[in-house]
N, C-alpha and C. Protein backbone atom coordinates (compact mmCIF):
# COMPACT_ATOMS: atom_id res chain seq x y z
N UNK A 1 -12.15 7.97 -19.72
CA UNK A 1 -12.02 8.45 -18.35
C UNK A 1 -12.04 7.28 -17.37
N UNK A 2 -13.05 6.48 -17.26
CA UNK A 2 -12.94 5.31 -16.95
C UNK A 2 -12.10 4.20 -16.62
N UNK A 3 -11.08 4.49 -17.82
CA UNK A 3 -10.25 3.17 -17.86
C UNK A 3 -9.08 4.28 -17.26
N UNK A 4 -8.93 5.25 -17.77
CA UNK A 4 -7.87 6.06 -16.84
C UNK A 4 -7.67 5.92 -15.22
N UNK A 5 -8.93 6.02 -14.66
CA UNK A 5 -9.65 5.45 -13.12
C UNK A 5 -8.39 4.19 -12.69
N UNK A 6 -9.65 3.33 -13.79
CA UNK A 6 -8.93 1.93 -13.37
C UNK A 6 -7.31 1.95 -13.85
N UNK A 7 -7.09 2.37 -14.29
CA UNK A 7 -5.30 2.29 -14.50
C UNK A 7 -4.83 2.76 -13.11
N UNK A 8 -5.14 4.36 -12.29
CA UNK A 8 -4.90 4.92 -11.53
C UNK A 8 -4.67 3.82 -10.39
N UNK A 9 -6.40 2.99 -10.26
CA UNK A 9 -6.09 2.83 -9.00
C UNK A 9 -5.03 1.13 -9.33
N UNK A 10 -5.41 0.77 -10.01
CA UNK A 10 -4.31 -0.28 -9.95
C UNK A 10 -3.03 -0.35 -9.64
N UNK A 11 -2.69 1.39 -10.40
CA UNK A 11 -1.12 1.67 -9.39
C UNK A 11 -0.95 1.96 -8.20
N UNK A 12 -1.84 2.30 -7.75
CA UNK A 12 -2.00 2.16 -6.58
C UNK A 12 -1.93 1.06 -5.53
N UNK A 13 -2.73 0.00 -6.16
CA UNK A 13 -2.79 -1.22 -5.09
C UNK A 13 -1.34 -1.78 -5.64
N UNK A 14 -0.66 -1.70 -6.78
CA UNK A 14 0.77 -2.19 -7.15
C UNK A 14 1.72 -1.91 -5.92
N UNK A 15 1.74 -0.65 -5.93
CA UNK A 15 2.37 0.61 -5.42
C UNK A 15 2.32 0.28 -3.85
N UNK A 16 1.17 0.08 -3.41
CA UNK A 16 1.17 0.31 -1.91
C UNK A 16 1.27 -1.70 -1.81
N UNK A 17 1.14 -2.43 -2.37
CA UNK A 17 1.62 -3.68 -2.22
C UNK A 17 2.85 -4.00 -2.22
N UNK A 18 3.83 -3.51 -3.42
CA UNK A 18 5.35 -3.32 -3.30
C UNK A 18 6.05 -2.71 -1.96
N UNK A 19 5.08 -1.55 -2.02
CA UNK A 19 6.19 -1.06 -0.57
C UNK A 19 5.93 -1.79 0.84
N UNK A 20 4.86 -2.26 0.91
CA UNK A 20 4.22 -3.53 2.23
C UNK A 20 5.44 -4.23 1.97
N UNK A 21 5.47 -4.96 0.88
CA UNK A 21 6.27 -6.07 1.37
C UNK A 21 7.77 -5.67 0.86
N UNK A 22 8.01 -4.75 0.29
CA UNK A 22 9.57 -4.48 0.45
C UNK A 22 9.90 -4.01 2.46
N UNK A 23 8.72 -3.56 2.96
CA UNK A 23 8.69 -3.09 4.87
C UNK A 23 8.77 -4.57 5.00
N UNK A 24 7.85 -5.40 4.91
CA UNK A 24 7.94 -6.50 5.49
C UNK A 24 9.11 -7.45 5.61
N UNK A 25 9.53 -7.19 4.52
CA UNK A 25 11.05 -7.96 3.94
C UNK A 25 11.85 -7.14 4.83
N UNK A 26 11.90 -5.96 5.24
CA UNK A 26 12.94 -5.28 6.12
C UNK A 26 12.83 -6.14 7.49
N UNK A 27 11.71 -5.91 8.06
CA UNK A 27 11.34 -6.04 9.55
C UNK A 27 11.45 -7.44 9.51
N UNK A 28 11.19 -8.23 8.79
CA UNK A 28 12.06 -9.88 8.70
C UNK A 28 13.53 -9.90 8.75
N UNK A 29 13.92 -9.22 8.02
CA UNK A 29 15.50 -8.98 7.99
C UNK A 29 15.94 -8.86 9.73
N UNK A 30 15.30 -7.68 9.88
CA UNK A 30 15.34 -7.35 11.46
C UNK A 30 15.17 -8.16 12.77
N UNK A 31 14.03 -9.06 12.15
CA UNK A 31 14.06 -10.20 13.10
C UNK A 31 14.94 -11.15 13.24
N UNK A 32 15.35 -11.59 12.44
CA UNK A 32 16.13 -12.47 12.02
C UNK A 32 17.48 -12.31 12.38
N UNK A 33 18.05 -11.25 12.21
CA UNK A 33 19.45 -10.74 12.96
C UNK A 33 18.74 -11.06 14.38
N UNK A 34 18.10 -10.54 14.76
CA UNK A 34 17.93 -10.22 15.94
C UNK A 34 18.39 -11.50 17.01
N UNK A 35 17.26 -12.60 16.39
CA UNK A 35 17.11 -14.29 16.68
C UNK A 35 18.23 -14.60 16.59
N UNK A 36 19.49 -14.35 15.92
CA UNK A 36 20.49 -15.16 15.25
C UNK A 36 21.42 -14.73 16.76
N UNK A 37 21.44 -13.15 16.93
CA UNK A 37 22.27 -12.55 17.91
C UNK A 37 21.58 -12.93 19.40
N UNK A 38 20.64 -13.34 19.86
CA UNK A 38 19.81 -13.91 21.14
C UNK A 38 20.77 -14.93 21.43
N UNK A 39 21.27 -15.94 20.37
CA UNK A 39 21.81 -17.20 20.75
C UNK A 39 22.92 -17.09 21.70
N UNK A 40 23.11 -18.08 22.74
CA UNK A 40 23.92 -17.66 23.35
C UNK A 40 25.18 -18.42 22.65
N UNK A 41 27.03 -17.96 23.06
CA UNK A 41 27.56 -18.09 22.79
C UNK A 41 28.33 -19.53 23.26
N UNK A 42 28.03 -20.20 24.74
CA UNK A 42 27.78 -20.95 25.19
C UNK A 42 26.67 -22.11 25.53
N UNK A 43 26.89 -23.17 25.56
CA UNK A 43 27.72 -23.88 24.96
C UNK A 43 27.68 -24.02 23.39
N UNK A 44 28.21 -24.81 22.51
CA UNK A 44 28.03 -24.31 21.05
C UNK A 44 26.50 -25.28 20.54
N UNK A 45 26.15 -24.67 19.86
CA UNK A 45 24.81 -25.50 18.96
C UNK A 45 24.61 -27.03 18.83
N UNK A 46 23.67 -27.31 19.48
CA UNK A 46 23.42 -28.99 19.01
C UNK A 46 22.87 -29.26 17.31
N UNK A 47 23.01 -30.23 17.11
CA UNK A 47 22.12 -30.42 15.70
C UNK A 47 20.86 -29.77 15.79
N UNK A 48 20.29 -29.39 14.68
CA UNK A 48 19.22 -29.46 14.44
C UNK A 48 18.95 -27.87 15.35
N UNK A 49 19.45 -27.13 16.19
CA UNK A 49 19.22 -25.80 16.48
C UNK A 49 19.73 -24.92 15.79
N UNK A 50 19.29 -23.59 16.11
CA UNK A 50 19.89 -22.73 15.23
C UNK A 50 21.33 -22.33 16.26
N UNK A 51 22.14 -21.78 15.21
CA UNK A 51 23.75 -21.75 15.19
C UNK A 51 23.93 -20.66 16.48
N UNK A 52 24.64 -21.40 17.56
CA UNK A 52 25.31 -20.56 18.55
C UNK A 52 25.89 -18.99 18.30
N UNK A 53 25.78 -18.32 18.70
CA UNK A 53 26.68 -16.90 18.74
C UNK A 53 28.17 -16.38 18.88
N UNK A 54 29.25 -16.82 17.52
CA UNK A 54 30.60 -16.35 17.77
C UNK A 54 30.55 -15.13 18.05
N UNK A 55 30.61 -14.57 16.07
CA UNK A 55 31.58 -13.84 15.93
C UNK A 55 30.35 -12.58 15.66
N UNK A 56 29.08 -12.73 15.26
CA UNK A 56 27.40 -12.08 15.08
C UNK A 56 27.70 -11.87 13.64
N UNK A 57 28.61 -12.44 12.57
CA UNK A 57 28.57 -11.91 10.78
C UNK A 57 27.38 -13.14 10.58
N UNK A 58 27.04 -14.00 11.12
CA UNK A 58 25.87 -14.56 10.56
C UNK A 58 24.71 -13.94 10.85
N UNK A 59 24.43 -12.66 11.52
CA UNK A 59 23.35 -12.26 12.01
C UNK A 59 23.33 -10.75 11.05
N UNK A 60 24.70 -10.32 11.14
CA UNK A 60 24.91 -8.64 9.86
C UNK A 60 24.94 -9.24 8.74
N UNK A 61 24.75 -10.42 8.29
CA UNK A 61 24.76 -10.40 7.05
C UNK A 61 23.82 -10.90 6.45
N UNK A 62 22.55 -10.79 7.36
CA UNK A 62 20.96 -10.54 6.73
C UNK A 62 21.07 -9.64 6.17
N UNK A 63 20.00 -9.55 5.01
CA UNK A 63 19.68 -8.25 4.24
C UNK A 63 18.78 -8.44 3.20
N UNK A 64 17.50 -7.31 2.50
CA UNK A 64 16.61 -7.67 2.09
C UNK A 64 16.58 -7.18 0.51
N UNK A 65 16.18 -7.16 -0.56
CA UNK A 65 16.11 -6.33 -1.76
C UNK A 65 14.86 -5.61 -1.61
N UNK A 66 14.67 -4.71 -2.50
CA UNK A 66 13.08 -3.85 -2.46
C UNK A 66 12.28 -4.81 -3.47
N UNK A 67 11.12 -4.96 -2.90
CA UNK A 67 10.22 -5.59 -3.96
C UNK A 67 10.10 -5.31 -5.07
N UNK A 68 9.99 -6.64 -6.00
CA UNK A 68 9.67 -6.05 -7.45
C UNK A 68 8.22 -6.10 -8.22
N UNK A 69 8.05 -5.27 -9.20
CA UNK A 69 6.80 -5.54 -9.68
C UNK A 69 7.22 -6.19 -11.22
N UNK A 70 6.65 -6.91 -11.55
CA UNK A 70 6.96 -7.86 -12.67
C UNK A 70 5.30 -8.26 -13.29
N UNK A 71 4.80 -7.24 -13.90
CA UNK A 71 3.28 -7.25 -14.34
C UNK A 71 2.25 -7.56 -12.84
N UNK A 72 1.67 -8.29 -12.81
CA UNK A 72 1.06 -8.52 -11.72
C UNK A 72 1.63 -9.77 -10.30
N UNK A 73 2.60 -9.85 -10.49
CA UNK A 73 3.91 -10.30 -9.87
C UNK A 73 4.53 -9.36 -8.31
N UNK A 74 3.93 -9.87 -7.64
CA UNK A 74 5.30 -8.72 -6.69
C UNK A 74 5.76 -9.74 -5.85
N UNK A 75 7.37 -9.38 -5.93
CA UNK A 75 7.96 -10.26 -5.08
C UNK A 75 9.03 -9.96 -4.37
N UNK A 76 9.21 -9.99 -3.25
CA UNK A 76 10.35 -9.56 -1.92
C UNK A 76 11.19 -10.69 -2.33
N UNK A 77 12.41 -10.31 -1.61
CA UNK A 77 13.64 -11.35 -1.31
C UNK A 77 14.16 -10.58 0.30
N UNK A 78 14.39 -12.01 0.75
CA UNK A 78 15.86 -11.60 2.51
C UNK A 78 16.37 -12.84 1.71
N UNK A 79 17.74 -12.65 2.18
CA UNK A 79 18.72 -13.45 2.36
C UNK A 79 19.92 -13.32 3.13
N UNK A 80 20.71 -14.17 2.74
CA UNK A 80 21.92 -14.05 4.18
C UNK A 80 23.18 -14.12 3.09
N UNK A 81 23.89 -13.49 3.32
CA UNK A 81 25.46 -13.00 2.57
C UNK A 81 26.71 -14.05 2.63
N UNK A 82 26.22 -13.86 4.05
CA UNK A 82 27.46 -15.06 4.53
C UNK A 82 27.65 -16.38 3.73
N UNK A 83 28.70 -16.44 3.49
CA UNK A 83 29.17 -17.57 2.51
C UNK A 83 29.26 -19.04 3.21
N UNK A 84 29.19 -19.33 3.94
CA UNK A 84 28.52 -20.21 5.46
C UNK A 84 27.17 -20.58 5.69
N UNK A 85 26.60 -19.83 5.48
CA UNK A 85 24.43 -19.85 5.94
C UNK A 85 23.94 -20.78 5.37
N UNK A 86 24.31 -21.25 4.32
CA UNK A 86 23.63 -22.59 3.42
C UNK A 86 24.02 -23.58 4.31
N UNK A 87 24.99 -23.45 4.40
CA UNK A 87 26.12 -24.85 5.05
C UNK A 87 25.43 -25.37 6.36
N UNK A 88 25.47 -24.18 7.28
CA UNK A 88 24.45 -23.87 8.47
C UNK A 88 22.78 -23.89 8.59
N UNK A 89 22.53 -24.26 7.82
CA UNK A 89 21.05 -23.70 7.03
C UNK A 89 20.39 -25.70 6.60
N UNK A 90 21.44 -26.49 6.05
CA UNK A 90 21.03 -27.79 5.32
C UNK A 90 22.23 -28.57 5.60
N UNK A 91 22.90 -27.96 6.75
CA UNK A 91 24.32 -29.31 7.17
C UNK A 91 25.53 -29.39 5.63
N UNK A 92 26.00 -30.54 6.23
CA UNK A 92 27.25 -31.23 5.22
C UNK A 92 27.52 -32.50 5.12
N UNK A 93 28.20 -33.08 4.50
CA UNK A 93 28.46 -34.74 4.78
C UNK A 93 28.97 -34.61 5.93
N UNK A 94 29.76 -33.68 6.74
CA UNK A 94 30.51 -33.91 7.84
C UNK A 94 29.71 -32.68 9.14
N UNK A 95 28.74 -32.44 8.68
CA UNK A 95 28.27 -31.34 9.62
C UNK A 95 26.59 -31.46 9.75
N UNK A 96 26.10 -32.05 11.04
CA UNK A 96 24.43 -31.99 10.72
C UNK A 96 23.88 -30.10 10.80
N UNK A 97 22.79 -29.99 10.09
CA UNK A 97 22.09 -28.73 10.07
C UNK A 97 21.88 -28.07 11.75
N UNK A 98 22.15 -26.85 11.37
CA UNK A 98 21.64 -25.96 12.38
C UNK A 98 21.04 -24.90 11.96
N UNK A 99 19.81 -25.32 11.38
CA UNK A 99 19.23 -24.23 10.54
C UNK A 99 18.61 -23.37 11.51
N UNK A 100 18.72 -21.61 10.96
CA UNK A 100 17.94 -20.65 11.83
C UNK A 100 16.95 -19.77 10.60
N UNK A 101 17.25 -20.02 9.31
CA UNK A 101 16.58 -19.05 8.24
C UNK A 101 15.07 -19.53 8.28
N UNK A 102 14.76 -20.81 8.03
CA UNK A 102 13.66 -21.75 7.59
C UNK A 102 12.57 -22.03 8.53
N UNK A 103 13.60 -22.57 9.58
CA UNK A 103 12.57 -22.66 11.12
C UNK A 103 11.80 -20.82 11.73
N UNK A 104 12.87 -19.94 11.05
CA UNK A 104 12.05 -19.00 12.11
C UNK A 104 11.25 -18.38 10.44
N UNK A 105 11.18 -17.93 9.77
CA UNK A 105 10.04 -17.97 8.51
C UNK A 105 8.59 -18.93 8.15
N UNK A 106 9.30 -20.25 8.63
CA UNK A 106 8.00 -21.43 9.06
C UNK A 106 7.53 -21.55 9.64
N UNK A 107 7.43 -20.36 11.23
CA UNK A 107 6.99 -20.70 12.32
C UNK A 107 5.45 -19.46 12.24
N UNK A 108 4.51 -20.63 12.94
CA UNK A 108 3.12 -20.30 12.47
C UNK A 108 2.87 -18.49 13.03
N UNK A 109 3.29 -18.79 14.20
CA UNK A 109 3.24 -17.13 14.86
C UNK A 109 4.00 -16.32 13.94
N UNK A 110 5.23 -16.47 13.22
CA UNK A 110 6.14 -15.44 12.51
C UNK A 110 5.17 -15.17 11.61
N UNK A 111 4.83 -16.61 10.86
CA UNK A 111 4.02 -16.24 9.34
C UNK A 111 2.86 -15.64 9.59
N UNK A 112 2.06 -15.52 10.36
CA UNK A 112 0.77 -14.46 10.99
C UNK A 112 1.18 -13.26 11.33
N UNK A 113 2.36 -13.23 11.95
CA UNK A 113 2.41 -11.27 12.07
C UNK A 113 3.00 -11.30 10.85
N UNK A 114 3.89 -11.42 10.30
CA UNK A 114 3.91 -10.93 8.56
C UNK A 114 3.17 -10.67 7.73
N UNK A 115 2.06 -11.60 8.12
CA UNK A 115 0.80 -11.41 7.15
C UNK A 115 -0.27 -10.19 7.06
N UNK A 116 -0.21 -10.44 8.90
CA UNK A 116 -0.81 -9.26 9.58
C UNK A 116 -0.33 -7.81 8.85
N UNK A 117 1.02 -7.67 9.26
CA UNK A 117 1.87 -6.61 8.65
C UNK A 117 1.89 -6.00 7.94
N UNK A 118 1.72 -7.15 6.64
CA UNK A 118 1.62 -6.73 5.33
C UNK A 118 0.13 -6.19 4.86
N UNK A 119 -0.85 -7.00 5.73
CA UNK A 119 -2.14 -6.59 5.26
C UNK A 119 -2.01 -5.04 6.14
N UNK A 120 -1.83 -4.46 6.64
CA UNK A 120 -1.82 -3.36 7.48
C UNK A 120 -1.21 -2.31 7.01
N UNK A 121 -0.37 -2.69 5.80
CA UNK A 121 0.57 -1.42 5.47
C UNK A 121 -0.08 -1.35 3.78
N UNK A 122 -0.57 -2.58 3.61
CA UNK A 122 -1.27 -2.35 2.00
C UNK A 122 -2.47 -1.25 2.30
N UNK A 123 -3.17 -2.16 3.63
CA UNK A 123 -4.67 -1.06 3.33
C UNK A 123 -3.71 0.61 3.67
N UNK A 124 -3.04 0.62 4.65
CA UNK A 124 -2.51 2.09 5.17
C UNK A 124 -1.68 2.58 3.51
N UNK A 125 -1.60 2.03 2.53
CA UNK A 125 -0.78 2.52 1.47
C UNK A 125 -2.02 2.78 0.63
N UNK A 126 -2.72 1.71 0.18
CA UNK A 126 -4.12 2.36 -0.21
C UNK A 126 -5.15 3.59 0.11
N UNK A 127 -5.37 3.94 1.42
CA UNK A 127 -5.84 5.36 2.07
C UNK A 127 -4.97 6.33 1.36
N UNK A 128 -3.45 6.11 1.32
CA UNK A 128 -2.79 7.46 0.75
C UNK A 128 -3.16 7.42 -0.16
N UNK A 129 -3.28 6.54 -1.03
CA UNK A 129 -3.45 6.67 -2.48
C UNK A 129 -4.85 7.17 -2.73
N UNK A 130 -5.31 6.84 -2.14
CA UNK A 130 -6.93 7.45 -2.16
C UNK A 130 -6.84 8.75 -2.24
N UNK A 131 -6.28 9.54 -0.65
CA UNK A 131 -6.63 10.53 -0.14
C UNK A 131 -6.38 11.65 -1.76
């Protein structure tokens, strides 16, 4: 009976950890378009900023997978589609970087409400599992 318990609630904290950060991985996604589409379209990007605003397919072509569980493993993915974003992301021999993926994921305020986030939707996934 016991170990039944502990099996239970472990799926639980699996369970409500996966779906935290498969949300979190969304609402990053979300930000991130968001930041990409703020830029203005004028004048175009200096080095080292993130990429001016054409055509906005660098901003729709964020998108996140659902978290996986892989034994005691859970792990989100965002990424960007666009066949361009690397290029834009770490420059070229002929193009310096205008990275926007790295700088806004590294930035101390982003990585605290994510964290925040995630701790907020584990404990709120845990209560259900309780109830």
């Amino acid at each position: 009976m016991t170990v039944d318990l502990v099996r239970a609630a472990q799926k639980i904290v699996i369970e409500s950890t996966r779906q935290a950060i498969t949300d979190v991985c969304d609402q990053m996604t979300n930000d991130i378009e968001e930041f990409v589409l703020r830029r203005d379209v004028n004048p175009p990007s200096d080095p080292g900023e993130p990429p001016a605003l054409r055509t906005g397919n660098l901003a729709r072509s964020q998108g996140f997978e659902p978290a996986r569980v892989d034994g005691t493993k859970i792990t989100g993915r965002i990424f960007n589609s666009a066949d361009y974003a690397v290029f834009l992301e770490i420059g070229t021999l002929n193009m310096q970087a205008r990275p926007f993926f790295l700088p806004f994921i590294a930035s101390s305020r982003n990585q605290r409400k994510y964290s925040e986030m995630c701790a907020k939707l584990v404990q709120a996934g845990l209560k259900r599992g309780a109830s």
